[in-house]
PDB file of N, CA and C in Angstrom:
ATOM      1  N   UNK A   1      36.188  12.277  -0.831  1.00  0.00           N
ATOM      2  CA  UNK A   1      34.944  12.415  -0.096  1.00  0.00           C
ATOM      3  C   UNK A   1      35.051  11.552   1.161  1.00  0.00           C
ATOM      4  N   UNK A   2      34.908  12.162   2.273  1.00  0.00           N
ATOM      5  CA  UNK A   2      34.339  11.361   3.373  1.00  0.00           C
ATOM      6  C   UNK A   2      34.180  10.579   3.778  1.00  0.00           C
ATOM      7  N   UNK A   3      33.941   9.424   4.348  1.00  0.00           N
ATOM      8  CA  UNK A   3      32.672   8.303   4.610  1.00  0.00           C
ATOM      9  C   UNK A   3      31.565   9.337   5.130  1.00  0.00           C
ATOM     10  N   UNK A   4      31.566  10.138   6.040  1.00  0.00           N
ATOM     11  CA  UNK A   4      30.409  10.270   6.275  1.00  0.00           C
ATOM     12  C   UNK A   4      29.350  11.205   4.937  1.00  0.00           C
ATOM     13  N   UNK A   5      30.129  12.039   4.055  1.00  0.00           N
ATOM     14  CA  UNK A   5      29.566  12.690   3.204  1.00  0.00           C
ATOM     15  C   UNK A   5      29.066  12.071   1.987  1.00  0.00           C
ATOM     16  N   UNK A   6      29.772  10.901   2.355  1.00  0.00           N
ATOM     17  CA  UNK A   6      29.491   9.820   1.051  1.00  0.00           C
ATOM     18  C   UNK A   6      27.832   9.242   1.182  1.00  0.00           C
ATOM     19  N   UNK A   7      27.690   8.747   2.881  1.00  0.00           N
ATOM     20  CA  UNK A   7      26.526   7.954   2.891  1.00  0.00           C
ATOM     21  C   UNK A   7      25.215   8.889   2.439  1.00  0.00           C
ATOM     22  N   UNK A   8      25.565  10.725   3.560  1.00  0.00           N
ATOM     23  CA  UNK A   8      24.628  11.340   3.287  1.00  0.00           C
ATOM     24  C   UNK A   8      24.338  12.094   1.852  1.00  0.00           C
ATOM     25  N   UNK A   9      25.383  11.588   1.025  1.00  0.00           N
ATOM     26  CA  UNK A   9      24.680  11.791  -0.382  1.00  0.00           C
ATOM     27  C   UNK A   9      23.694  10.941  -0.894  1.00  0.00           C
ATOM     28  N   UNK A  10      24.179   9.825  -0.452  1.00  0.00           N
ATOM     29  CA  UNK A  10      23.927   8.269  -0.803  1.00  0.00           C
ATOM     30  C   UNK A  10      22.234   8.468  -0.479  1.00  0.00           C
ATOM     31  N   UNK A  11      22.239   8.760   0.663  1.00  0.00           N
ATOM     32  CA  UNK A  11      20.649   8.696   1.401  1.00  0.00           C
ATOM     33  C   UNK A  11      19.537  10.176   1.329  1.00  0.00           C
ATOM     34  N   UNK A  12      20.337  10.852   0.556  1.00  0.00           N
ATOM     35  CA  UNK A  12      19.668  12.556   0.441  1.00  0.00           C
ATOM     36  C   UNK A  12      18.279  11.979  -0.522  1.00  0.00           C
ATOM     37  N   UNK A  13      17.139  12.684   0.528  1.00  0.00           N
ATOM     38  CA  UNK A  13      15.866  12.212  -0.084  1.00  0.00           C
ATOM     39  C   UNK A  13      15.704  13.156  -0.763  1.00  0.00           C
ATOM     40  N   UNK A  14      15.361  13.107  -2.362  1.00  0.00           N
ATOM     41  CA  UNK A  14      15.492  14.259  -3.391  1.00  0.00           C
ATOM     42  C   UNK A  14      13.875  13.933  -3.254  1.00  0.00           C
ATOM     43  N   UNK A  15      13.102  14.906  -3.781  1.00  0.00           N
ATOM     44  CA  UNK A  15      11.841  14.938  -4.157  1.00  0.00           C
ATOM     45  C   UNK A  15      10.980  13.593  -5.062  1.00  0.00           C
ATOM     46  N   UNK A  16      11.825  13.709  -5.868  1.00  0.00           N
ATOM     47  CA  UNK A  16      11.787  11.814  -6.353  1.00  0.00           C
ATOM     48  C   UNK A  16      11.474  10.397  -5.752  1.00  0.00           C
ATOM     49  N   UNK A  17      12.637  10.788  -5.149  1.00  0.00           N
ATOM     50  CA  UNK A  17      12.790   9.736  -3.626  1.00  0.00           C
ATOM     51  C   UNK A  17      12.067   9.456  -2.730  1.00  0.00           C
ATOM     52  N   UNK A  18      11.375  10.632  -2.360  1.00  0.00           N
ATOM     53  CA  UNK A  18      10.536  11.013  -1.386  1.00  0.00           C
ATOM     54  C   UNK A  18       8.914  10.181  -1.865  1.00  0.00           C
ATOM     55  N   UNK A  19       9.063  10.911  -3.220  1.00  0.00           N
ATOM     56  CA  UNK A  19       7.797  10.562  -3.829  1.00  0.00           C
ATOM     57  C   UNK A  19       7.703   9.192  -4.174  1.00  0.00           C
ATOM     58  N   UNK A  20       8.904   8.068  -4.617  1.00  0.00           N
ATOM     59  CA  UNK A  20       8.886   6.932  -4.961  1.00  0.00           C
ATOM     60  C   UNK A  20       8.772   6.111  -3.278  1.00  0.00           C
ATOM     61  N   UNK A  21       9.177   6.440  -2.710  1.00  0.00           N
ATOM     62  CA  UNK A  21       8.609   5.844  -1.400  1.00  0.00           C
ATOM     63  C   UNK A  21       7.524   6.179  -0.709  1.00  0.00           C
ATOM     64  N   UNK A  22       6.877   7.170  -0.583  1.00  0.00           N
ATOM     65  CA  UNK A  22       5.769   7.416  -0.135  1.00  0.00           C
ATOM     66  C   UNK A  22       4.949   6.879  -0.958  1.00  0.00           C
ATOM     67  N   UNK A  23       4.433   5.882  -2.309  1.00  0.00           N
ATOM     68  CA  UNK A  23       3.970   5.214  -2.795  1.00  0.00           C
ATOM     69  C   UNK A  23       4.202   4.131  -2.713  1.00  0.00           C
ATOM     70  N   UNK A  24       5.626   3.465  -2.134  1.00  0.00           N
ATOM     71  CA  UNK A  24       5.985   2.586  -1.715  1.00  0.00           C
ATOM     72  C   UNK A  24       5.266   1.653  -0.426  1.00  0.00           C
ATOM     73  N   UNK A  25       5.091   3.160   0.130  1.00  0.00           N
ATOM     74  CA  UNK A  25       4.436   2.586   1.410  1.00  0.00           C
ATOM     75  C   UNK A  25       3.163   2.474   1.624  1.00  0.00           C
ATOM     76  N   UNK A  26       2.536   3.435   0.850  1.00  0.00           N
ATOM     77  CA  UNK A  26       1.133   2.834   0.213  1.00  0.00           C
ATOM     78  C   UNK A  26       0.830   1.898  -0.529  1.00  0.00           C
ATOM     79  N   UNK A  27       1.544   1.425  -1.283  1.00  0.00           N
ATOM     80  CA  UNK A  27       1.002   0.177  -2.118  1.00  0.00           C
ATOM     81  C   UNK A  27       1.160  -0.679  -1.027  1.00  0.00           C
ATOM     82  N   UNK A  28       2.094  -0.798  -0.141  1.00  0.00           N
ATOM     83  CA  UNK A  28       2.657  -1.785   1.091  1.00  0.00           C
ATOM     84  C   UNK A  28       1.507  -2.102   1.779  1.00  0.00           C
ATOM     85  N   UNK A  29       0.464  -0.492   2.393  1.00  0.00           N
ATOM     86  CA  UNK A  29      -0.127  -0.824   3.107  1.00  0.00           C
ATOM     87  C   UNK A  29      -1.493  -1.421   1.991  1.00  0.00           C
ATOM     88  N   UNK A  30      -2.080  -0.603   1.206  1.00  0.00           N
ATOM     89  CA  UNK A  30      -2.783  -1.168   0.718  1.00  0.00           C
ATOM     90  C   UNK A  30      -3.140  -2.919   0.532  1.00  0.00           C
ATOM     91  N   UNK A  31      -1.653  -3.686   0.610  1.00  0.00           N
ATOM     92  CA  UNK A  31      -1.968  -4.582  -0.014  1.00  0.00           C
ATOM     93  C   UNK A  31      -1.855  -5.567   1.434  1.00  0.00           C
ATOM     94  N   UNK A  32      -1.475  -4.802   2.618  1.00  0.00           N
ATOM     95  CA  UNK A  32      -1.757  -5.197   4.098  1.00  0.00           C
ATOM     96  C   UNK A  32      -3.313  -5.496   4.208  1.00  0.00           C
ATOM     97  N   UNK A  33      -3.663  -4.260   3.975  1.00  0.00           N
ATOM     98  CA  UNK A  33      -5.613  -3.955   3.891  1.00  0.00           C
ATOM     99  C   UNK A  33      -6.398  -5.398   3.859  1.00  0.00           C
ATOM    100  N   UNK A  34      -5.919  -5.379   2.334  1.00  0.00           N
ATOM    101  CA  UNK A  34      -6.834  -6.177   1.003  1.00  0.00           C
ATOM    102  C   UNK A  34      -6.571  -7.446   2.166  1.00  0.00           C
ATOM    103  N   UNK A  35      -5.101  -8.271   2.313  1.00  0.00           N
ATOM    104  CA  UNK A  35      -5.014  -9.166   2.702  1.00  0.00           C
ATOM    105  C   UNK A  35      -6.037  -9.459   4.321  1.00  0.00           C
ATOM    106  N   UNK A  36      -6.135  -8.545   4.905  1.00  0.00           N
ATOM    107  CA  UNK A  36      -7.137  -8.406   6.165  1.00  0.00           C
ATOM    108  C   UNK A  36      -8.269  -8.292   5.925  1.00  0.00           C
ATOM    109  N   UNK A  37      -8.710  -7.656   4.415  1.00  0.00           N
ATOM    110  CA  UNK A  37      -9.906  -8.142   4.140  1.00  0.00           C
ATOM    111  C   UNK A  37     -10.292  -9.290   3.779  1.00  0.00           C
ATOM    112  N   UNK A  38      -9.319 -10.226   3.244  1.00  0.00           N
ATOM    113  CA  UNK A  38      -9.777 -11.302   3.037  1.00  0.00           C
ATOM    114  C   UNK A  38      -9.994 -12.322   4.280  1.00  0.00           C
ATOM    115  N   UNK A  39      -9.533 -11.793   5.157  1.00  0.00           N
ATOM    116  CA  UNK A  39      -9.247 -12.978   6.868  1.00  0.00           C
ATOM    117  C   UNK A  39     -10.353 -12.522   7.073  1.00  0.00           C
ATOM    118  N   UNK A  40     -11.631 -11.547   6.850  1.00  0.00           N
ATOM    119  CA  UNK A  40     -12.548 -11.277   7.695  1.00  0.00           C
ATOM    120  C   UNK A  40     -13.541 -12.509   7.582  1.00  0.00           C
ATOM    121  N   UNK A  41     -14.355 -12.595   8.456  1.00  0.00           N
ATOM    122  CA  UNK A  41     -14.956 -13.909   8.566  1.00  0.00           C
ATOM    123  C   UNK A  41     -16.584 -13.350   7.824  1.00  0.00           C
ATOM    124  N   UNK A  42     -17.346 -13.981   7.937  1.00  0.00           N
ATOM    125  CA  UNK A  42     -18.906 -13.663   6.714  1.00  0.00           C
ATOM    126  C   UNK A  42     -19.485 -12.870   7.652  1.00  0.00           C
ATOM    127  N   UNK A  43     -20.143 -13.065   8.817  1.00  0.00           N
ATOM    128  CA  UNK A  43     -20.803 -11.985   9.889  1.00  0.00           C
ATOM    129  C   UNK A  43     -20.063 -10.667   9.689  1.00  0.00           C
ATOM    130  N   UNK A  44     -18.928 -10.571   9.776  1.00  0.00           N
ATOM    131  CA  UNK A  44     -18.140  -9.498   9.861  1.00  0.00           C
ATOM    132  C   UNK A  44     -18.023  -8.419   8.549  1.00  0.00           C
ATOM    133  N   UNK A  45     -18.177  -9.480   7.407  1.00  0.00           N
ATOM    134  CA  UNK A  45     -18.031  -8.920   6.100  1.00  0.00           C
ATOM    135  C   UNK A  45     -19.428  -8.648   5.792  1.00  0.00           C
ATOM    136  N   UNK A  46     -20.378  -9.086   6.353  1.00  0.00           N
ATOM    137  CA  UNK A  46     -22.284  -8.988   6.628  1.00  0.00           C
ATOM    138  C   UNK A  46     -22.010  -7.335   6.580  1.00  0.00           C
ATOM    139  N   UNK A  47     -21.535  -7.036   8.090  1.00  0.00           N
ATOM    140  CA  UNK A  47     -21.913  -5.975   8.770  1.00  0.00           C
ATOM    141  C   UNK A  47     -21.574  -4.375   7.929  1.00  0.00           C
ATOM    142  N   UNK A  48     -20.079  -4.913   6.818  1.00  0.00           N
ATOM    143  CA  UNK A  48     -19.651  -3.760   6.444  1.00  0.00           C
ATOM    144  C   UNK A  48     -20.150  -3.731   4.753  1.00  0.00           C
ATOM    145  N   UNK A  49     -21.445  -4.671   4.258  1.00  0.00           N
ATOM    146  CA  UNK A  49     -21.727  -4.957   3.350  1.00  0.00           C
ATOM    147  C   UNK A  49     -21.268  -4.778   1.888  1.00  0.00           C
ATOM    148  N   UNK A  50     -20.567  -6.424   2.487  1.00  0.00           N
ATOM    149  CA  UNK A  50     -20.069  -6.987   1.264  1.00  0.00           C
ATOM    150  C   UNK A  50     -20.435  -8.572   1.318  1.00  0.00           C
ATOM    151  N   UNK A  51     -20.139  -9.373   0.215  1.00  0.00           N
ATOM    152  CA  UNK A  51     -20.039 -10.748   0.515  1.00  0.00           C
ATOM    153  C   UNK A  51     -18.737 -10.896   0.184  1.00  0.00           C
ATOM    154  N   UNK A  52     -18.922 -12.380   0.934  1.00  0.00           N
ATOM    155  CA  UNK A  52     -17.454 -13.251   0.689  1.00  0.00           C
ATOM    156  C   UNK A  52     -16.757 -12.674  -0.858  1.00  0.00           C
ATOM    157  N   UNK A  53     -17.925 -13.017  -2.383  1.00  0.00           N
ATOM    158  CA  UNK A  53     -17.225 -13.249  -3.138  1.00  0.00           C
ATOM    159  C   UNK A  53     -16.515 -11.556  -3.635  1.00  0.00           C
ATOM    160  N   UNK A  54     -17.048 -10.150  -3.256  1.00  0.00           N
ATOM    161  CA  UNK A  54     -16.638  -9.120  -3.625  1.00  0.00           C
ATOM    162  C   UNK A  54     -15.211  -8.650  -2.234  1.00  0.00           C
ATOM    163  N   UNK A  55     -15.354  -9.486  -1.198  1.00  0.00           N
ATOM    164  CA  UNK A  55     -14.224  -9.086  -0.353  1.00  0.00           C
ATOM    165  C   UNK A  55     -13.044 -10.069  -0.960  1.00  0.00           C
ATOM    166  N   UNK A  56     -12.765 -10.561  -1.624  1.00  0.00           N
ATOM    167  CA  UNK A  56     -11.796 -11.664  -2.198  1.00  0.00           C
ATOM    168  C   UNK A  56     -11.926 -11.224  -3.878  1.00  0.00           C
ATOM    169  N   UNK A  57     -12.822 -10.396  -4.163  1.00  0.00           N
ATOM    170  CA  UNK A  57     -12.606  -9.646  -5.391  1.00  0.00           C
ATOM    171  C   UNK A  57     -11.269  -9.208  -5.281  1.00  0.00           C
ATOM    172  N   UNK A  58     -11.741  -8.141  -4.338  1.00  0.00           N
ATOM    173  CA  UNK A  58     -10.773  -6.882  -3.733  1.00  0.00           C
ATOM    174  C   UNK A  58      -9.212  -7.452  -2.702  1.00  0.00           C
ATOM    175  N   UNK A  59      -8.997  -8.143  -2.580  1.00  0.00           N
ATOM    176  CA  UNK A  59      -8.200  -8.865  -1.941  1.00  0.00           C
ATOM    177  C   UNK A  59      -7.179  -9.313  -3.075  1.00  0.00           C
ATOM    178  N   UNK A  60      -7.470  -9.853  -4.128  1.00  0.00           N
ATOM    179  CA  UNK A  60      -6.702 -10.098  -5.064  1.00  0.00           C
ATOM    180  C   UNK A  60      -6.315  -9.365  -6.042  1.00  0.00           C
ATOM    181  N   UNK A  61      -6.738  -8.386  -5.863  1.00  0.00           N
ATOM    182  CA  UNK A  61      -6.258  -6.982  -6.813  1.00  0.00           C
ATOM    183  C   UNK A  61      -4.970  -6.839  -6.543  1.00  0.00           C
ATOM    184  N   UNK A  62      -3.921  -6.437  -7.532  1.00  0.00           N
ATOM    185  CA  UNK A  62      -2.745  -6.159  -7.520  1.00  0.00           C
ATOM    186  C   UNK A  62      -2.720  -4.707  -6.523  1.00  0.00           C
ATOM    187  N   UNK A  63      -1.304  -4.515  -5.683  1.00  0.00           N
ATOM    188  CA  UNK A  63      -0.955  -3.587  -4.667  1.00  0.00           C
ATOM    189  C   UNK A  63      -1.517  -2.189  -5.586  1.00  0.00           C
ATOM    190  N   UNK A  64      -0.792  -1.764  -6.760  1.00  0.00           N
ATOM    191  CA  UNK A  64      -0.903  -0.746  -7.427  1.00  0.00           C
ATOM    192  C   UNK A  64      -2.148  -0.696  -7.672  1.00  0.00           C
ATOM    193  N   UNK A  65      -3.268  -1.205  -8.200  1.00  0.00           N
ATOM    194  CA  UNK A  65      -4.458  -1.173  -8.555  1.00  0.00           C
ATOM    195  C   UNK A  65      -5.419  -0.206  -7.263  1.00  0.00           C
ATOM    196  N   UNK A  66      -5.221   0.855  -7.306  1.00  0.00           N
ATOM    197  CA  UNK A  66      -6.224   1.837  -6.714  1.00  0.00           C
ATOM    198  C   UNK A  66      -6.490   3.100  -7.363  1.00  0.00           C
ATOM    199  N   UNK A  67      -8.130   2.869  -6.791  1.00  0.00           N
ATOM    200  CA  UNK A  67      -8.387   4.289  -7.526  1.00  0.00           C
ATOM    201  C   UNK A  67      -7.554   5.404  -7.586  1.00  0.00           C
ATOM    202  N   UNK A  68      -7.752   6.645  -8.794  1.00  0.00           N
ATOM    203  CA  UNK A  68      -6.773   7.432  -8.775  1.00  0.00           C
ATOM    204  C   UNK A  68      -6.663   8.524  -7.758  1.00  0.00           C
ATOM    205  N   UNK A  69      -8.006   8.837  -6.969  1.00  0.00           N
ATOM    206  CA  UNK A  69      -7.657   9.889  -5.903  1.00  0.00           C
ATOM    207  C   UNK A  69      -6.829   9.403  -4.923  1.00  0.00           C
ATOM    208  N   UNK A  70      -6.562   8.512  -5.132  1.00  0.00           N
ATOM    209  CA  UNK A  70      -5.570   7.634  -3.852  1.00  0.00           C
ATOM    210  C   UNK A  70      -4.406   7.684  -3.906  1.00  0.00           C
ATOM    211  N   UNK A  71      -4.015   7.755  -5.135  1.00  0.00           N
ATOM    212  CA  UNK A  71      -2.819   8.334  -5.865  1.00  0.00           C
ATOM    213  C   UNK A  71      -1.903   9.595  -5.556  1.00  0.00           C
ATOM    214  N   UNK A  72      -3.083  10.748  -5.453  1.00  0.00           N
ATOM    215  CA  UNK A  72      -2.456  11.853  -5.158  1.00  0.00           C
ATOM    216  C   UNK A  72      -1.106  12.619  -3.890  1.00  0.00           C
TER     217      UNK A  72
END
Protein backbone atom coordinates (compact mmCIF):
# COMPACT_ATOMS: atom_id res chain seq x y z
CA UNK A 1 0.00 0.00 0.00
CA UNK A 2 1.04 3.46 -0.69
CA UNK A 3 1.77 6.18 1.70
CA UNK A 4 -0.66 8.08 0.21
CA UNK A 5 -3.49 5.26 0.19
CA UNK A 6 -2.53 4.36 3.52
CA UNK A 7 -3.32 7.86 5.18
CA UNK A 8 -6.59 8.13 3.08
CA UNK A 9 -7.79 4.95 4.55
CA UNK A 10 -6.53 6.00 7.78
CA UNK A 11 -8.75 9.29 7.59
CA UNK A 12 -11.93 7.85 5.45
CA UNK A 13 -14.86 9.37 7.43
CA UNK A 14 -17.19 6.24 7.64
CA UNK A 15 -20.64 7.19 8.89
CA UNK A 16 -19.52 6.32 12.44
CA UNK A 17 -16.85 8.68 12.30
CA UNK A 18 -18.73 11.25 11.05
CA UNK A 19 -21.28 10.70 13.67
CA UNK A 20 -18.70 10.30 16.64
CA UNK A 21 -17.36 13.68 15.81
CA UNK A 22 -20.13 15.65 15.04
CA UNK A 23 -21.02 14.98 18.77
CA UNK A 24 -17.69 15.65 19.50
CA UNK A 25 -18.07 18.98 18.52
CA UNK A 26 -21.12 19.53 20.19
CA UNK A 27 -20.36 18.45 23.47
CA UNK A 28 -17.11 20.86 22.76
CA UNK A 29 -19.29 23.59 22.06
CA UNK A 30 -21.82 23.02 24.54
CA UNK A 31 -19.47 23.02 27.25
CA UNK A 32 -17.86 26.48 25.58
CA UNK A 33 -21.64 27.82 26.20
CA UNK A 34 -22.13 26.69 29.83
CA UNK A 35 -18.58 28.07 30.61
CA UNK A 36 -19.74 31.74 29.09
CA UNK A 37 -22.61 31.34 30.96
CA UNK A 38 -21.04 31.29 33.92
CA UNK A 39 -18.66 34.67 33.10
CA UNK A 40 -21.98 36.47 32.62
CA UNK A 41 -22.17 39.13 35.15
CA UNK A 42 -25.90 39.46 37.40
CA UNK A 43 -27.48 42.51 35.22
CA UNK A 44 -26.79 40.46 32.29
CA UNK A 45 -28.03 37.14 33.68
CA UNK A 46 -31.19 39.67 35.10
CA UNK A 47 -32.01 40.38 31.54
CA UNK A 48 -32.09 36.71 30.12
CA UNK A 49 -33.88 35.53 33.39
CA UNK A 50 -32.00 33.59 35.38
CA UNK A 51 -30.08 34.06 38.67
CA UNK A 52 -26.60 33.67 39.54
CA UNK A 53 -27.45 30.41 41.37
CA UNK A 54 -29.43 28.52 38.18
CA UNK A 55 -26.67 30.02 35.59
CA UNK A 56 -23.82 28.07 37.59
CA UNK A 57 -26.44 25.25 37.93
CA UNK A 58 -26.10 24.92 34.26
CA UNK A 59 -22.49 25.72 33.92
CA UNK A 60 -21.46 22.77 35.87
CA UNK A 61 -23.32 20.21 34.16
CA UNK A 62 -21.21 17.68 32.53
CA UNK A 63 -20.48 18.40 28.42
CA UNK A 64 -22.76 15.28 27.57
CA UNK A 65 -25.62 16.21 29.83
CA UNK A 66 -28.19 17.71 27.24
CA UNK A 67 -31.48 17.38 26.57
CA UNK A 68 -32.30 14.65 24.14
CA UNK A 69 -33.60 16.73 21.13
CA UNK A 70 -30.15 18.06 21.05
CA UNK A 71 -28.92 14.85 20.47
CA UNK A 72 -30.41 14.23 17.24
Amino acid sequence: MSNHSSVAAIGAATPHRRNLFARLVAMLTVRAERRRLADLDDATLRDIGLSRDQAMREALRPMWDVPPRWRR
